[in-house]
C-alpha atoms as a PDB file:
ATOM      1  CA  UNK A   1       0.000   0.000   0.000  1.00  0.00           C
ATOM      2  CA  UNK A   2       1.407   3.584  -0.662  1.00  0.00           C
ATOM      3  CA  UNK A   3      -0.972   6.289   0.351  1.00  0.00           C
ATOM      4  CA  UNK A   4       0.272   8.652   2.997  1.00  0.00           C
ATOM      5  CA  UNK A   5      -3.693  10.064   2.979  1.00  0.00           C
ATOM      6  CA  UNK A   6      -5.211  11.002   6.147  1.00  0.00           C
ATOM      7  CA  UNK A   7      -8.558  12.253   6.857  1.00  0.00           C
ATOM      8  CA  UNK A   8      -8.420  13.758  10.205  1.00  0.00           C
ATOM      9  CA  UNK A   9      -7.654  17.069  10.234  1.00  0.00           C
ATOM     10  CA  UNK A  10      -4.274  18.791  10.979  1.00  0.00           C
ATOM     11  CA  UNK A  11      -4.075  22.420  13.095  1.00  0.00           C
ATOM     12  CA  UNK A  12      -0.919  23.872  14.105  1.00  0.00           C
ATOM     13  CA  UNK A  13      -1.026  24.594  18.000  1.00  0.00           C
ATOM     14  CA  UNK A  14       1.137  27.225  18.137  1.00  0.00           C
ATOM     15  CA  UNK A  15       3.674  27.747  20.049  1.00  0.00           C
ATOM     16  CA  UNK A  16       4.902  23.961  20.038  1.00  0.00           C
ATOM     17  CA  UNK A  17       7.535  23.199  17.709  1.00  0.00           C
ATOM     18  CA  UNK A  18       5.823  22.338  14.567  1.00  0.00           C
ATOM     19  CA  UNK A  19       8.328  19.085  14.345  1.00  0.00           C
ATOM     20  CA  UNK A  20       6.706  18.164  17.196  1.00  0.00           C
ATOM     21  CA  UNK A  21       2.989  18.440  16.241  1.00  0.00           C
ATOM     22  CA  UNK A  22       4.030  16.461  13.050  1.00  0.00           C
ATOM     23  CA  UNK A  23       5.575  13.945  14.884  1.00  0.00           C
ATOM     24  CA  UNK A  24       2.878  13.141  17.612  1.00  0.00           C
ATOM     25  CA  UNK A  25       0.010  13.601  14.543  1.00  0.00           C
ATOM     26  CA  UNK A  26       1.387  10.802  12.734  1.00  0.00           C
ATOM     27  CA  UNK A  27       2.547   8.918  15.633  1.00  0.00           C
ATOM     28  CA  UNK A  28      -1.079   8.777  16.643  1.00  0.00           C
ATOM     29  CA  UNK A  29      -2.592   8.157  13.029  1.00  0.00           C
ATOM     30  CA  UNK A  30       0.048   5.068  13.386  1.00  0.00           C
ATOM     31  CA  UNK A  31      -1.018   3.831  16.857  1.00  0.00           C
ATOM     32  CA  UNK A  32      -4.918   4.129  15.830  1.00  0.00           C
ATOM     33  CA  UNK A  33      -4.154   2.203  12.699  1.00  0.00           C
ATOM     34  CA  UNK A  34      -5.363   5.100  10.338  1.00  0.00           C
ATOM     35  CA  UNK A  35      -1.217   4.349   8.848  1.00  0.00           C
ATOM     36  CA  UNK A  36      -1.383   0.419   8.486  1.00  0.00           C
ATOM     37  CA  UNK A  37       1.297  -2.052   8.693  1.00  0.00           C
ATOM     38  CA  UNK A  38       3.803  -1.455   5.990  1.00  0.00           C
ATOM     39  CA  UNK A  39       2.460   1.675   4.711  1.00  0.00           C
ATOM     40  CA  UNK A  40       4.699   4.220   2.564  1.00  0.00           C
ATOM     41  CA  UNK A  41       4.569   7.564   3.702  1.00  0.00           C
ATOM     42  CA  UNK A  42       4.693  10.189   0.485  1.00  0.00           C
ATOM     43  CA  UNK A  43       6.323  12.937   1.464  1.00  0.00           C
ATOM     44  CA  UNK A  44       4.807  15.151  -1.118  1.00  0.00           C
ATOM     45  CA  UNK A  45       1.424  13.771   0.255  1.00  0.00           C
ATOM     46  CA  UNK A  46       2.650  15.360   3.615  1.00  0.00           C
ATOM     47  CA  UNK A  47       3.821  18.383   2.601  1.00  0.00           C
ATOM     48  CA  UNK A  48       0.579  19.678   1.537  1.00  0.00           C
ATOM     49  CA  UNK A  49      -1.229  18.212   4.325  1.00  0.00           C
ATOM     50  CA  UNK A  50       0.571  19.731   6.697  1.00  0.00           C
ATOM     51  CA  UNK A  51       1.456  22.773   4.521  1.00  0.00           C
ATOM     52  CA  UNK A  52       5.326  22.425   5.534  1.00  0.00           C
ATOM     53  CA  UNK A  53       8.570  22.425   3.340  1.00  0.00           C
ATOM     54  CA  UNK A  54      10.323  18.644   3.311  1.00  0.00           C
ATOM     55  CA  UNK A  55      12.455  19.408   6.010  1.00  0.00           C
ATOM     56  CA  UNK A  56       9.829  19.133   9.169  1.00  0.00           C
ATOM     57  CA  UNK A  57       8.695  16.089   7.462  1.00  0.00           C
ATOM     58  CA  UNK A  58      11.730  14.586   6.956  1.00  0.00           C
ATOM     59  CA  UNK A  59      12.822  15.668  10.730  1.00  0.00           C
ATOM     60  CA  UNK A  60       9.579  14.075  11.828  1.00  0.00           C
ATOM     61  CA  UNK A  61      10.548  10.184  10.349  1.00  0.00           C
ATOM     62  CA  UNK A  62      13.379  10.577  12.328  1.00  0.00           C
ATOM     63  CA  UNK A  63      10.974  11.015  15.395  1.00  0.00           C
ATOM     64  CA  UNK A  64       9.198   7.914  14.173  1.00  0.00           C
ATOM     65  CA  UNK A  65      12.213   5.949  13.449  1.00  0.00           C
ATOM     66  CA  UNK A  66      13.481   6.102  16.724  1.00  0.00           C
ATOM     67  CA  UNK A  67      10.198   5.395  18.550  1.00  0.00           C
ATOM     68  CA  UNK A  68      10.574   2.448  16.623  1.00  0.00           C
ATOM     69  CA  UNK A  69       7.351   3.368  14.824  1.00  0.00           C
ATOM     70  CA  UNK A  70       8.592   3.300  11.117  1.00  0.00           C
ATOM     71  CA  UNK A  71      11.408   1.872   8.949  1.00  0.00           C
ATOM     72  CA  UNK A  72      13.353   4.069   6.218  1.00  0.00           C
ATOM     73  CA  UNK A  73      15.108   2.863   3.781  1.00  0.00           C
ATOM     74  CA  UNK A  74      17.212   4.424   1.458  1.00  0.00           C
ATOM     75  CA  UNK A  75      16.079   5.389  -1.758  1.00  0.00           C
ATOM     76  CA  UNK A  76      12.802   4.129  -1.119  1.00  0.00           C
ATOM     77  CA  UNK A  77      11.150   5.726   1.206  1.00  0.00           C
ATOM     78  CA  UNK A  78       9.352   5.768   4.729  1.00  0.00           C
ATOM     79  CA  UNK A  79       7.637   2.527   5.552  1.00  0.00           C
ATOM     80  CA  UNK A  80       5.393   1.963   9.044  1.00  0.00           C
ATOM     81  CA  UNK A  81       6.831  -0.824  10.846  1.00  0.00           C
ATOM     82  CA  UNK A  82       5.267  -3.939  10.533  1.00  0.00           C
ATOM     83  CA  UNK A  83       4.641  -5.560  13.129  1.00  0.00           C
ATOM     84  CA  UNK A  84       5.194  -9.052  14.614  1.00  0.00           C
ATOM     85  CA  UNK A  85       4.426 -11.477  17.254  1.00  0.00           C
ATOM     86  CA  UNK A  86       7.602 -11.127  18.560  1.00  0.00           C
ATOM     87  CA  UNK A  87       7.014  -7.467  19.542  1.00  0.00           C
ATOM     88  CA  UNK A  88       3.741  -8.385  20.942  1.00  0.00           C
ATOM     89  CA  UNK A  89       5.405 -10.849  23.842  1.00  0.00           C
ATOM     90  CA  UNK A  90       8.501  -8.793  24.473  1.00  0.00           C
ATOM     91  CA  UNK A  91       5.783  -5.616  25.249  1.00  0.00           C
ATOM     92  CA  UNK A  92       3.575  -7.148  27.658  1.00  0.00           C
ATOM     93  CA  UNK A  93       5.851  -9.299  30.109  1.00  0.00           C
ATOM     94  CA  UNK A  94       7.582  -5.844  30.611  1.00  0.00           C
ATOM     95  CA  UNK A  95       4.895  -3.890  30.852  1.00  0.00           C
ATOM     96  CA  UNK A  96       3.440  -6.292  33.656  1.00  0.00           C
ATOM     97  CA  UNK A  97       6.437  -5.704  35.991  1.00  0.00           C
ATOM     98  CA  UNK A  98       6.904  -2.120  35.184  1.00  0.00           C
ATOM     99  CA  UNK A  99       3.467  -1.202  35.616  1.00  0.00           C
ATOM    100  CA  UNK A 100       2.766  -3.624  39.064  1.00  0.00           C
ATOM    101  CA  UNK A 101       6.121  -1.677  40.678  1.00  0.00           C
ATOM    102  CA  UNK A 102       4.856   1.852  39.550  1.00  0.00           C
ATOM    103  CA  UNK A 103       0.949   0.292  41.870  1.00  0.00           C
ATOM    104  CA  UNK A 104       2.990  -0.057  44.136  1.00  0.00           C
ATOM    105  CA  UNK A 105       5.420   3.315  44.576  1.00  0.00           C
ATOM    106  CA  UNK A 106       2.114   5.218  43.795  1.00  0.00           C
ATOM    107  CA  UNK A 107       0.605   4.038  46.861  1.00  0.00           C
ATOM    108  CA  UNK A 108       2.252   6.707  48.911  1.00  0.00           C
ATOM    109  CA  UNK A 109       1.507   9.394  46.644  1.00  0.00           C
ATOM    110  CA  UNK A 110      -1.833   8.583  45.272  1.00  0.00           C
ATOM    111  CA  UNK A 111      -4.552  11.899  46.402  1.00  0.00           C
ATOM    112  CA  UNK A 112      -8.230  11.801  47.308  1.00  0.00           C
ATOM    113  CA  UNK A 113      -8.118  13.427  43.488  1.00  0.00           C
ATOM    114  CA  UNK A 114      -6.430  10.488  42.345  1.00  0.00           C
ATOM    115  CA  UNK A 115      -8.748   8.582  43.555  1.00  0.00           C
ATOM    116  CA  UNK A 116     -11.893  10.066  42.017  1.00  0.00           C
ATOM    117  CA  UNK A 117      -9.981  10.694  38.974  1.00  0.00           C
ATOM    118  CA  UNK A 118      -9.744   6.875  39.146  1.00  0.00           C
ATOM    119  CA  UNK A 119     -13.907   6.200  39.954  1.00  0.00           C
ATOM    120  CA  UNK A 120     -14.493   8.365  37.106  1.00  0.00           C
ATOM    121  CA  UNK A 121     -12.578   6.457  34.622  1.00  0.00           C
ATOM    122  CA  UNK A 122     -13.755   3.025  35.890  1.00  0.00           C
ATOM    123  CA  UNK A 123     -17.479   4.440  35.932  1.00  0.00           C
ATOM    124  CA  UNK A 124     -16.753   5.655  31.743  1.00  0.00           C
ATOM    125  CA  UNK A 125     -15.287   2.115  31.086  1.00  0.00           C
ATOM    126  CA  UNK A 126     -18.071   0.798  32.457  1.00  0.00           C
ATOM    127  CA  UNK A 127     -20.513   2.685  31.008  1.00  0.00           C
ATOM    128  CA  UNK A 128     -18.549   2.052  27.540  1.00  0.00           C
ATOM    129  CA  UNK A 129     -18.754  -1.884  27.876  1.00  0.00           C
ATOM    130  CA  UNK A 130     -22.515  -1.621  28.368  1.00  0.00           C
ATOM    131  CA  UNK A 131     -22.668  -0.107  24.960  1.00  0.00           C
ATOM    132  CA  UNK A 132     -19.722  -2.328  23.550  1.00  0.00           C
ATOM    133  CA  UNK A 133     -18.046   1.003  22.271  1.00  0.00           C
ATOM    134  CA  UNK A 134     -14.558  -0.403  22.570  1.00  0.00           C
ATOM    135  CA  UNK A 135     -12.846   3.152  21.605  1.00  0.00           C
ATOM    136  CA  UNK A 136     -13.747   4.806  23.960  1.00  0.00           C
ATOM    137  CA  UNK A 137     -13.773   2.166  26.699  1.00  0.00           C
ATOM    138  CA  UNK A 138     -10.123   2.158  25.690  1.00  0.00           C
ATOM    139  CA  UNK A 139      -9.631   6.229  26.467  1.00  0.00           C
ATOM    140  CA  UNK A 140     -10.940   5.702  29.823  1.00  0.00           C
ATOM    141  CA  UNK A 141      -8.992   2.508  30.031  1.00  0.00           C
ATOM    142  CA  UNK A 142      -6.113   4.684  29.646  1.00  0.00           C
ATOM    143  CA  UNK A 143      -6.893   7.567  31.754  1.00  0.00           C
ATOM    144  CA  UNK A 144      -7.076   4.984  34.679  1.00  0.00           C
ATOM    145  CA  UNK A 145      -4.166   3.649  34.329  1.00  0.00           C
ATOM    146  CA  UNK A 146      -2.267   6.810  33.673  1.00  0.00           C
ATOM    147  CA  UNK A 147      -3.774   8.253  37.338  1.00  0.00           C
ATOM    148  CA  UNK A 148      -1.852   5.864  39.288  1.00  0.00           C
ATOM    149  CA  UNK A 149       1.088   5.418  37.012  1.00  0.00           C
ATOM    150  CA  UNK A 150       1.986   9.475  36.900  1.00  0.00           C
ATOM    151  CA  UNK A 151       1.228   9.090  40.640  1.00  0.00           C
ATOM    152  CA  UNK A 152       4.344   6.975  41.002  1.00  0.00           C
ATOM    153  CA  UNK A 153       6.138  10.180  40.671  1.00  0.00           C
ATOM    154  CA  UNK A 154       8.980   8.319  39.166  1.00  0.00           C
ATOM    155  CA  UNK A 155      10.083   9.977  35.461  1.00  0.00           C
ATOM    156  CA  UNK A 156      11.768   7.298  34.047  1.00  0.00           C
ATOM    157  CA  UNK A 157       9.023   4.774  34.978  1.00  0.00           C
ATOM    158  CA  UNK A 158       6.517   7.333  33.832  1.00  0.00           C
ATOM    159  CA  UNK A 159       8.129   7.457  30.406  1.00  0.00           C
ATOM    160  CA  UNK A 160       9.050   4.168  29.814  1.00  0.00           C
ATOM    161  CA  UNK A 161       5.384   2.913  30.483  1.00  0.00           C
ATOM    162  CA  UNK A 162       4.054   5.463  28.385  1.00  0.00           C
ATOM    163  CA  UNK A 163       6.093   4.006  24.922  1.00  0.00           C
ATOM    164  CA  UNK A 164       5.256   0.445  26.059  1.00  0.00           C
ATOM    165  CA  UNK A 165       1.609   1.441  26.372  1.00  0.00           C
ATOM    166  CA  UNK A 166       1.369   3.664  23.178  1.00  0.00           C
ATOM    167  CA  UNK A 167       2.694   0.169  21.410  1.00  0.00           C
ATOM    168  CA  UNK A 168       0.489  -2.097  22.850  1.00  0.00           C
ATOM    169  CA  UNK A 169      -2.449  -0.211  21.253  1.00  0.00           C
ATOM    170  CA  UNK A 170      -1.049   0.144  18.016  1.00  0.00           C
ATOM    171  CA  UNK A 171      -0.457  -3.841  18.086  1.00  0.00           C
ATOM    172  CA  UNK A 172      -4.576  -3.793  19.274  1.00  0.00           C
ATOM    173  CA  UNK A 173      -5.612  -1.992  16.236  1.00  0.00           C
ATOM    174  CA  UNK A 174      -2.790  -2.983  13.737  1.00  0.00           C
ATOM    175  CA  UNK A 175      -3.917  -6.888  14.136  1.00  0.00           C
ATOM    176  CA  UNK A 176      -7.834  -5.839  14.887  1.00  0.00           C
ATOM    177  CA  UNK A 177      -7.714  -6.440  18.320  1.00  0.00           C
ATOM    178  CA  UNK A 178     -10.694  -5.044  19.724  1.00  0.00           C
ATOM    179  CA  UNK A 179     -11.760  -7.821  21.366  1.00  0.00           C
ATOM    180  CA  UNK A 180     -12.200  -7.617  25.670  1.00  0.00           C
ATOM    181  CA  UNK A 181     -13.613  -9.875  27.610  1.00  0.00           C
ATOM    182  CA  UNK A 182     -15.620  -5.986  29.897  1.00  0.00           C
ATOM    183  CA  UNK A 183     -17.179  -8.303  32.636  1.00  0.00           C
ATOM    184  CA  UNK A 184     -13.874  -9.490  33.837  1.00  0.00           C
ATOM    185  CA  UNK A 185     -11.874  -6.324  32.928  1.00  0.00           C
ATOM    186  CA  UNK A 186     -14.347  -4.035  35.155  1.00  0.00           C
ATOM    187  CA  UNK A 187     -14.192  -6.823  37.679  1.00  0.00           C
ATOM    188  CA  UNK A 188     -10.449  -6.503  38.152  1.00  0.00           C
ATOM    189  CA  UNK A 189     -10.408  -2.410  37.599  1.00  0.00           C
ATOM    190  CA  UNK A 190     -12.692  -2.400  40.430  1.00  0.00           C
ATOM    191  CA  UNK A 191     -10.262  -5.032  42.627  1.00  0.00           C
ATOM    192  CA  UNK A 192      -7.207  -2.415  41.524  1.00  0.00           C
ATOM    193  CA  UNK A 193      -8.960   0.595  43.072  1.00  0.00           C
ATOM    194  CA  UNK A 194      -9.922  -0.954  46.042  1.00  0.00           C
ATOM    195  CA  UNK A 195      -6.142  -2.346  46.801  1.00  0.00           C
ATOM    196  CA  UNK A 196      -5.236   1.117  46.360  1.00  0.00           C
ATOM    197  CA  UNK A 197      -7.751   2.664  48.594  1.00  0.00           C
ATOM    198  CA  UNK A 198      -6.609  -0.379  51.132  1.00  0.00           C
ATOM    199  CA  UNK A 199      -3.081   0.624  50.388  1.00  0.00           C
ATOM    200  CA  UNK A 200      -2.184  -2.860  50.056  1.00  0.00           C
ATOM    201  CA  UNK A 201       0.717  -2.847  48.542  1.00  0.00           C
ATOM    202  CA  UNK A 202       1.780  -6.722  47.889  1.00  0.00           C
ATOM    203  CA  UNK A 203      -1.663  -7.616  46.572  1.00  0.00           C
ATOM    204  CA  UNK A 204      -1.766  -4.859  44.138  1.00  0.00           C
ATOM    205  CA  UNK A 205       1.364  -5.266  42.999  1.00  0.00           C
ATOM    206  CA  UNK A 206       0.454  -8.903  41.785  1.00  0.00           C
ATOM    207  CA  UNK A 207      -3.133  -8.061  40.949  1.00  0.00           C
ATOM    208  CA  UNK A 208      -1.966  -5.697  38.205  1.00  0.00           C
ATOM    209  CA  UNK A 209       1.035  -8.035  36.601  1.00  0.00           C
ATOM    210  CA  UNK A 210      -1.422 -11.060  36.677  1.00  0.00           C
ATOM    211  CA  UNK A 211      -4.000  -8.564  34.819  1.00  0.00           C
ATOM    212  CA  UNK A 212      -1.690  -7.301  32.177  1.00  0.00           C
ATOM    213  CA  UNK A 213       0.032 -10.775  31.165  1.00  0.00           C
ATOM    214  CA  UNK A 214      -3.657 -12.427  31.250  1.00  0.00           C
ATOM    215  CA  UNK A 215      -4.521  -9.579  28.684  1.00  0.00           C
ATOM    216  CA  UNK A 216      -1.485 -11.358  26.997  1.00  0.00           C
ATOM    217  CA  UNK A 217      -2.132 -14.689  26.769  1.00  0.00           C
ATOM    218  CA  UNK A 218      -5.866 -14.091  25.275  1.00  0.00           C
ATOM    219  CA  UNK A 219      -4.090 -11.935  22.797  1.00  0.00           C
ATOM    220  CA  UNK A 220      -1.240 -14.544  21.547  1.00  0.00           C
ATOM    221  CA  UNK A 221      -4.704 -16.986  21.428  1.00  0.00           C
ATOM    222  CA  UNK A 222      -6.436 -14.586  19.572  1.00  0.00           C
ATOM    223  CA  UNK A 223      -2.870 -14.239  16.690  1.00  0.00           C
ATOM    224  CA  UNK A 224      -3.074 -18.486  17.027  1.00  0.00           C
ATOM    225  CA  UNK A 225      -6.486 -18.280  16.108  1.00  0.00           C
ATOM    226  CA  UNK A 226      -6.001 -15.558  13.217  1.00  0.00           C
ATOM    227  CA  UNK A 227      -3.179 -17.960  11.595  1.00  0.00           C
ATOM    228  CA  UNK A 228      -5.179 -20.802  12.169  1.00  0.00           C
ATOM    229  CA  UNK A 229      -7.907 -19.044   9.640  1.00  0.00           C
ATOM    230  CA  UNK A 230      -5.656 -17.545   7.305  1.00  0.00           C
ATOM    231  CA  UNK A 231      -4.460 -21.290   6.702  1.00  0.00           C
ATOM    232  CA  UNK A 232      -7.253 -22.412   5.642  1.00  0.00           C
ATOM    233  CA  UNK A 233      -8.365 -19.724   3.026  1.00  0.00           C
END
């Protein structure tokens, strides 16, 4: 496929580096899976989108290339990353541990806000699994987890789980993963709140590694399952 075409709408938020804008608007168009797997990216095509000369553009690839978000290749072009299986179980036993020790530092820090920041969230994920509306039980998703994760006060943490999260998204919508099992999900969301309100620290810990390499496991069954069709086409 070669079509660097994207509907949504571009507008410069000045004053932000417009580099940056560039960057982040295609490295969400990526992640959503409005750029698919393997994708060229015209840079002509980009130029009048974003009404720039070919250096921002070119700048901006960089950007993707080292969030590991694109491939380039010389004298060919700008390629999204495809993605594999591979990436899929290197992200999520990470994650797991990462995101079960930030639970746990955040337990000291966590606010009353924090707290009804996190009710909120688990009230809009619920509300979005009644209606199946899986996009925007996934925003919520992510604001909860986000609450307790920035509430770990920790930087590095904080930015480290932020590019493993952004990629496990983009491997959801890059392979059609939009499957969730919501009665179980809100289930444990509600378990995870709880431990934090009981500022039990061991528990939650494990609660929220179990939680993220379950989500795992159903997804590596769900890529057996997709190979297991494509076979017999």
């Amino acid at each position: 496929m070669e079509s660097s075409v994207i509907e949504k709408e571009f507008s410069p938020q000045y004053p932000v580096p417009l580099v940056e804008q560039i960057s982040e608007f295609l490295t969400n168009a990526i992640i959503e899976g409005r750029l698919e797997n393997g994708q060229r990216l015209i840079e002509n095509d980009l130029q009048r989108k974003f009404g720039v000369s070919r250096a921002p553009i070119r700048e901006s690839f960089r950007i993707l290339e080292k969030k590991g978000l694109v491939t380039i290749i010389s004298r060919k072009g700008t390629f999204v990353r495809k993605i594999t299986q591979k990436d899929v179980e290197e992200n999520f036993p990470i994650r797991a541990v990462l995101e079960g020790l930030a639970a746990r530092m955040a337990i000291s820090y966590l606010t009353l806000k924090d707290i009804e920041g996190m009710e909120l969230a688990l009230s809009k994920m619920t509300e979005a699994a009644r209606k199946i509306n899986f996009k925007s039980y996934l925003k919520y998703h992510l604001e909860y987890h986000e609450i307790f994760i920035n509430a770990s006060k920790n930087d590095t943490l904080i930015g480290v789980l932020e590019h493993l999260r952004r990629q496990a998204i983009w491997f959801r919508f890059s392979y059609l993963y939009i499957q969730e099992s919501f009665e179980y999900a809100i289930r444990v969301h509600r378990e995870i709140l709880d431990l934090f309100i009981k500022k039990d620290a061991d528990r939650l810990e494990a609660l929220v590694k179990q939680h993220i390499l379950i989500a795992l496991e159903r997804f590596l069954q769900f890529l057996a399952s997709k190979k297991g069709r494509n076979r017999k086409k």
